[in-house]
N, C-alpha and C. Protein backbone atom coordinates (compact mmCIF):
# COMPACT_ATOMS: atom_id res chain seq x y z
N UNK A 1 80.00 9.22 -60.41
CA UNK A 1 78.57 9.11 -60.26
C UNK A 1 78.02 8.42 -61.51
N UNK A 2 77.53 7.55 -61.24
CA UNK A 2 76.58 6.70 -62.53
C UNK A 2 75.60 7.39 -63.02
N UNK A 3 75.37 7.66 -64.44
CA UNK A 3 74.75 8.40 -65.07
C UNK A 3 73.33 7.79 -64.88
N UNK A 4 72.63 8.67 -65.14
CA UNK A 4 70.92 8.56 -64.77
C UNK A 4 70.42 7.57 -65.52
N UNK A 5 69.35 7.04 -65.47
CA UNK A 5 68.91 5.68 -66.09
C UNK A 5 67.21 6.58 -66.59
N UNK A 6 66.97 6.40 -67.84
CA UNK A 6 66.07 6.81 -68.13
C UNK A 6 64.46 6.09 -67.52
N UNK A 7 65.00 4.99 -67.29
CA UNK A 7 63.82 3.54 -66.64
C UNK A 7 63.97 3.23 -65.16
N UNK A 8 63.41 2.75 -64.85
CA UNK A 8 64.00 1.95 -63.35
C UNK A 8 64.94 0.24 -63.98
N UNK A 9 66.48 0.58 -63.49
CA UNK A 9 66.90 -0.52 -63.88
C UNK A 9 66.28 -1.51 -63.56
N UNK A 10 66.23 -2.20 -64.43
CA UNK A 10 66.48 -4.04 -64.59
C UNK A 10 67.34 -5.06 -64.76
N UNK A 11 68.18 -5.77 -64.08
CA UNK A 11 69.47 -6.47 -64.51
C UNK A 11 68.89 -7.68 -65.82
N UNK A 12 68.04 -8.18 -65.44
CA UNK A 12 67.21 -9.48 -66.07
C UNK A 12 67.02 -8.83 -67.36
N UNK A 13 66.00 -7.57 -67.55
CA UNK A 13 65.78 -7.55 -69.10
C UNK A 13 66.34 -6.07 -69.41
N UNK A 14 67.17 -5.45 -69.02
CA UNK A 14 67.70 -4.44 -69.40
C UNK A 14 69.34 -4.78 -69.86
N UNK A 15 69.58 -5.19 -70.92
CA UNK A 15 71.43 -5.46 -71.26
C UNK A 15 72.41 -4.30 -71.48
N UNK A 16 71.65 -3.13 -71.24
CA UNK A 16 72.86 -2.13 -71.12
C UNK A 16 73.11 -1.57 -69.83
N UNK A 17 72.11 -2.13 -69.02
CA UNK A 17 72.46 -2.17 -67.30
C UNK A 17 73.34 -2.82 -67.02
N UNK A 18 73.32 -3.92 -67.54
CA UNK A 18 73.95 -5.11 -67.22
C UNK A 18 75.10 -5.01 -67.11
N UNK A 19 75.54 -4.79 -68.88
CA UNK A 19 77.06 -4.13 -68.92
C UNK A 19 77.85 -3.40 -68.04
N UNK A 20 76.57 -2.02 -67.67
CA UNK A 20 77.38 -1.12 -67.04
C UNK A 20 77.83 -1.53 -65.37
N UNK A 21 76.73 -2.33 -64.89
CA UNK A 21 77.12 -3.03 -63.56
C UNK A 21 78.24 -3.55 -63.56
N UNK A 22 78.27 -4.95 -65.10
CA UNK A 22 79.62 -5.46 -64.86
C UNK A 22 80.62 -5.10 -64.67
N UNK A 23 80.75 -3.89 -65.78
CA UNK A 23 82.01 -3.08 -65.19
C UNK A 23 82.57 -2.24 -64.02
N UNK A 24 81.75 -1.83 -64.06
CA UNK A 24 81.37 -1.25 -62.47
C UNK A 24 82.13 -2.38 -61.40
N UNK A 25 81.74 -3.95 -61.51
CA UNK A 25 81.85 -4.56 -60.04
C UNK A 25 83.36 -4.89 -60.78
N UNK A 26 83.54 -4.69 -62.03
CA UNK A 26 85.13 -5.02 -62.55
C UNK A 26 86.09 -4.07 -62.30
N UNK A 27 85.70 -2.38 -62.17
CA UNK A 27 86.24 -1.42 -62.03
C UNK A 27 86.23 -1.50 -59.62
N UNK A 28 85.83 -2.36 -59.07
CA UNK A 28 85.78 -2.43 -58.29
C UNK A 28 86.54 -3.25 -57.48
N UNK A 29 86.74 -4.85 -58.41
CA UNK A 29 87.95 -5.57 -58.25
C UNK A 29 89.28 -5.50 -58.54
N UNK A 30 89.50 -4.48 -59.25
CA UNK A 30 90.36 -4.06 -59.85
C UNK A 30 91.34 -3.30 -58.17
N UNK A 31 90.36 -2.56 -57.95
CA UNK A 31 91.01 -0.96 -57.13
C UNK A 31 91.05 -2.37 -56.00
N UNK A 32 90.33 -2.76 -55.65
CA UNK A 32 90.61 -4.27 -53.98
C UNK A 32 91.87 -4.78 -55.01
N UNK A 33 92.16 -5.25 -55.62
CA UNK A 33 93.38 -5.55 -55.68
C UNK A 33 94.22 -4.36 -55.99
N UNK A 34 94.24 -3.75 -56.10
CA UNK A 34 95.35 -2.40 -56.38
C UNK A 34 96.06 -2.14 -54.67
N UNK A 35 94.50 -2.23 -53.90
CA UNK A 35 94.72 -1.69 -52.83
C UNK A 35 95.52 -2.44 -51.52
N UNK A 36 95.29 -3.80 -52.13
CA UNK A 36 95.69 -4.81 -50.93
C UNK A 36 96.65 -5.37 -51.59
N UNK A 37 96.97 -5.43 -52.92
CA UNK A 37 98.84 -5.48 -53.32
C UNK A 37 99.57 -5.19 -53.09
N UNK A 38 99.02 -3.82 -53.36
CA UNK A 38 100.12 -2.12 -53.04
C UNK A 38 100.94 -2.53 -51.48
N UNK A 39 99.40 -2.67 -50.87
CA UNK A 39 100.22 -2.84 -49.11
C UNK A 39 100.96 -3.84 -48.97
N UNK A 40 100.44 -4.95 -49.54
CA UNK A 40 101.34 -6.04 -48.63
C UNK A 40 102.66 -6.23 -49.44
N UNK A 41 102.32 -5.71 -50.82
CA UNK A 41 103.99 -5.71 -51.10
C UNK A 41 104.81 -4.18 -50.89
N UNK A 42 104.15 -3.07 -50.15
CA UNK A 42 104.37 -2.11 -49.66
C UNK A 42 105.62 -2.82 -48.26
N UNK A 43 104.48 -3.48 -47.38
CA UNK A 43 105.09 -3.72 -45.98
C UNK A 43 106.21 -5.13 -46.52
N UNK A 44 106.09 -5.87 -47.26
CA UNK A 44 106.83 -6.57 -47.75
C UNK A 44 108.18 -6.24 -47.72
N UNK A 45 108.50 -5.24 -48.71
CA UNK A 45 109.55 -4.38 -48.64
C UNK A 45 109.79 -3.90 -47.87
N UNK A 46 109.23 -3.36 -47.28
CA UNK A 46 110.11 -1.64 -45.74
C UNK A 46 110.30 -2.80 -44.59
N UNK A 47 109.40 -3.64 -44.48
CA UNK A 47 109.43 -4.63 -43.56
C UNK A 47 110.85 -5.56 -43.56
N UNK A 48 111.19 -5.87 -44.53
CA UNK A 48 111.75 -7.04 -45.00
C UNK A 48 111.73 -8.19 -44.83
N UNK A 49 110.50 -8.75 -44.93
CA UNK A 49 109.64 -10.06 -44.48
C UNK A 49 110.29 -11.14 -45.77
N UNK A 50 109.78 -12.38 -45.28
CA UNK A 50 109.85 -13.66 -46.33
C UNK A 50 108.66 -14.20 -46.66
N UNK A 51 107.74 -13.28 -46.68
CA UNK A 51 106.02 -13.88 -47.36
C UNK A 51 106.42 -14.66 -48.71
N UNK A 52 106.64 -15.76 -48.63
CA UNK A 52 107.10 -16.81 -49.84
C UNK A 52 105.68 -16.91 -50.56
N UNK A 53 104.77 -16.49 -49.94
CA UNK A 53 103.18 -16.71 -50.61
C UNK A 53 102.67 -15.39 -51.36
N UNK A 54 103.77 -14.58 -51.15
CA UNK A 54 102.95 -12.94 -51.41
C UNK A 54 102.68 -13.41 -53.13
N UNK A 55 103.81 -13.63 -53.98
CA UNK A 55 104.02 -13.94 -55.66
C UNK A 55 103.02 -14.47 -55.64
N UNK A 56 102.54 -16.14 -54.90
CA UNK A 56 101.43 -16.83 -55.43
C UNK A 56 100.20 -16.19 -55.16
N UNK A 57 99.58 -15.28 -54.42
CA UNK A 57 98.80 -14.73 -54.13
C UNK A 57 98.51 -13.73 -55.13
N UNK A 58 99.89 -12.70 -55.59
CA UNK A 58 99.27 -11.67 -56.23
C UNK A 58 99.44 -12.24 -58.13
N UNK A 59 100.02 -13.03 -58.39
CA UNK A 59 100.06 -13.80 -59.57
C UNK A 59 98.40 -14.70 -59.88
N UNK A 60 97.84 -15.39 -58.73
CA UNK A 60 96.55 -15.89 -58.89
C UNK A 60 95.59 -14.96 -58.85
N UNK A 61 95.57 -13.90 -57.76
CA UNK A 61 94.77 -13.11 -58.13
C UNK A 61 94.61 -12.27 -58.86
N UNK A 62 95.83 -11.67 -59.64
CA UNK A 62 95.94 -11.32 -61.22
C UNK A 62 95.44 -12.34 -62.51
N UNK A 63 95.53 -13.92 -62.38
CA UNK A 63 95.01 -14.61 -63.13
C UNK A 63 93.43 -14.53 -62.99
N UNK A 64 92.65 -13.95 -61.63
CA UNK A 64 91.65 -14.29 -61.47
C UNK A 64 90.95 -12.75 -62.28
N UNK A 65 91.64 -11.72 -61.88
CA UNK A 65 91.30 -10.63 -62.88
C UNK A 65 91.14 -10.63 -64.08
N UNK A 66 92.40 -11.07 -64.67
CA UNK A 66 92.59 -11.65 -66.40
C UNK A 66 91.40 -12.12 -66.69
N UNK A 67 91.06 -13.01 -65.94
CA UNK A 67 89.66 -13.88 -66.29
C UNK A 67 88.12 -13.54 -66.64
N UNK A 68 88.50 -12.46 -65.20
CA UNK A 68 87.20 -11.56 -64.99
C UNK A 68 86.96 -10.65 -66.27
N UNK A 69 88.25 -9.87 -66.61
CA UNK A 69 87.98 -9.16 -67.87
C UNK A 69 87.61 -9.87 -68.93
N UNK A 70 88.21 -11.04 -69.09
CA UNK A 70 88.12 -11.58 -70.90
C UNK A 70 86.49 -12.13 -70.61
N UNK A 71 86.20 -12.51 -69.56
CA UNK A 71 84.73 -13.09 -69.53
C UNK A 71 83.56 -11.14 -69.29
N UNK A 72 83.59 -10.56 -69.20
CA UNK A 72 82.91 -9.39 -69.43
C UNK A 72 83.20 -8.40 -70.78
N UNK A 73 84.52 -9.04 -71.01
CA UNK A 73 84.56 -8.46 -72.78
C UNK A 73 84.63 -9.57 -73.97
N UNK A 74 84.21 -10.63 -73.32
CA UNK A 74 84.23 -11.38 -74.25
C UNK A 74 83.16 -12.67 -74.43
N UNK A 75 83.00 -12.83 -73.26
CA UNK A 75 81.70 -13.68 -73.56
C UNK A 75 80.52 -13.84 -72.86
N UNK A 76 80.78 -12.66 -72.06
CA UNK A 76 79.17 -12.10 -71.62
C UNK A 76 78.46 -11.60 -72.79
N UNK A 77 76.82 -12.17 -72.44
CA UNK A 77 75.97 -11.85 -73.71
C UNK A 77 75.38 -10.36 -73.07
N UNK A 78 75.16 -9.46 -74.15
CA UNK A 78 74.47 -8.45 -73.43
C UNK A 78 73.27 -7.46 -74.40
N UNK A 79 73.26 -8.76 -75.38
CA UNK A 79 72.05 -9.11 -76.40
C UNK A 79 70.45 -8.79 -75.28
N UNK A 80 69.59 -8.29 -76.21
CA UNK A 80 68.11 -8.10 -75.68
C UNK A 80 67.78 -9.45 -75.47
N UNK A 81 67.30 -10.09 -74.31
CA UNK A 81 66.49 -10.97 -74.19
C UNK A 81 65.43 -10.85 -75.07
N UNK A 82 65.27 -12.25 -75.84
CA UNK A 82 63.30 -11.95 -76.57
C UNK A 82 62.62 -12.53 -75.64
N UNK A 83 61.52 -11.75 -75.96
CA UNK A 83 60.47 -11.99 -74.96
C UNK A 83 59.68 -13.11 -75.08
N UNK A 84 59.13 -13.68 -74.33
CA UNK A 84 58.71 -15.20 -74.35
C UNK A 84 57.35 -15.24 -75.07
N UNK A 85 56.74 -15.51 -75.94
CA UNK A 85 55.83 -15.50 -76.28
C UNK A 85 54.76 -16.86 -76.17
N UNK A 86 53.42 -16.61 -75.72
CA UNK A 86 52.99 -18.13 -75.36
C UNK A 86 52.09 -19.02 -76.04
C-alpha cells in the first residue's frame, strides 16, 4: 500500500511523487518480466520446444530493464521545479 500523501499528488510540481511513481511503474516492469520469463522459459523446458527467439527476447528485454533502471537512478531529475516568475 502506498503511503499517504500529505497533499493531493502532483506529478508536474511535486518531485517526490514523481520518484515514488517511477519506481512504482519500475517495481511493476520488473514483476511483467519476472512473470512472463518464468513461463515461457518454464514451458520451454518441460515442453522441450526450439523457441530460438526465447534468448533474444529475454536478453532485450533485460537490456530494456537495465535501461529503465539507470535512467530512474540516474538521470531522472527529481529537483523542485522553480516557479516561473513573470
Amino acid at each position: 500500500m502506498p503511503p499517504r500523501w500529505p497533499r493531493e499528488p502532483d506529478r508536474k510540481n511535486d518531485p517526490a511523487f514523481r520518484k515514488l511513481e517511477d519506481r512504482m511503474n519500475f517495481a511493476v516492469h520488473v514483476a511483467t518480466f519476472a512473470l512472463f520469463n518464468s513461463g515461457l522459459w518454464f514451458f520451454h523446458n518441460f515442453l522441450l520446444t526450439d523457441w530460438e527467439w526465447l534468448p533474444i527476447l529475454t536478453l532485450s528485454w533485460l537490456g530494456i530493464l537495465v535501461s529503465h533502471l539507470i535512467y530512474i537512478s540516474v538521470i531522472a531529475d527529481y529537483s523542485d521545479t522553480p516557479t516561473k516568475s513573470t
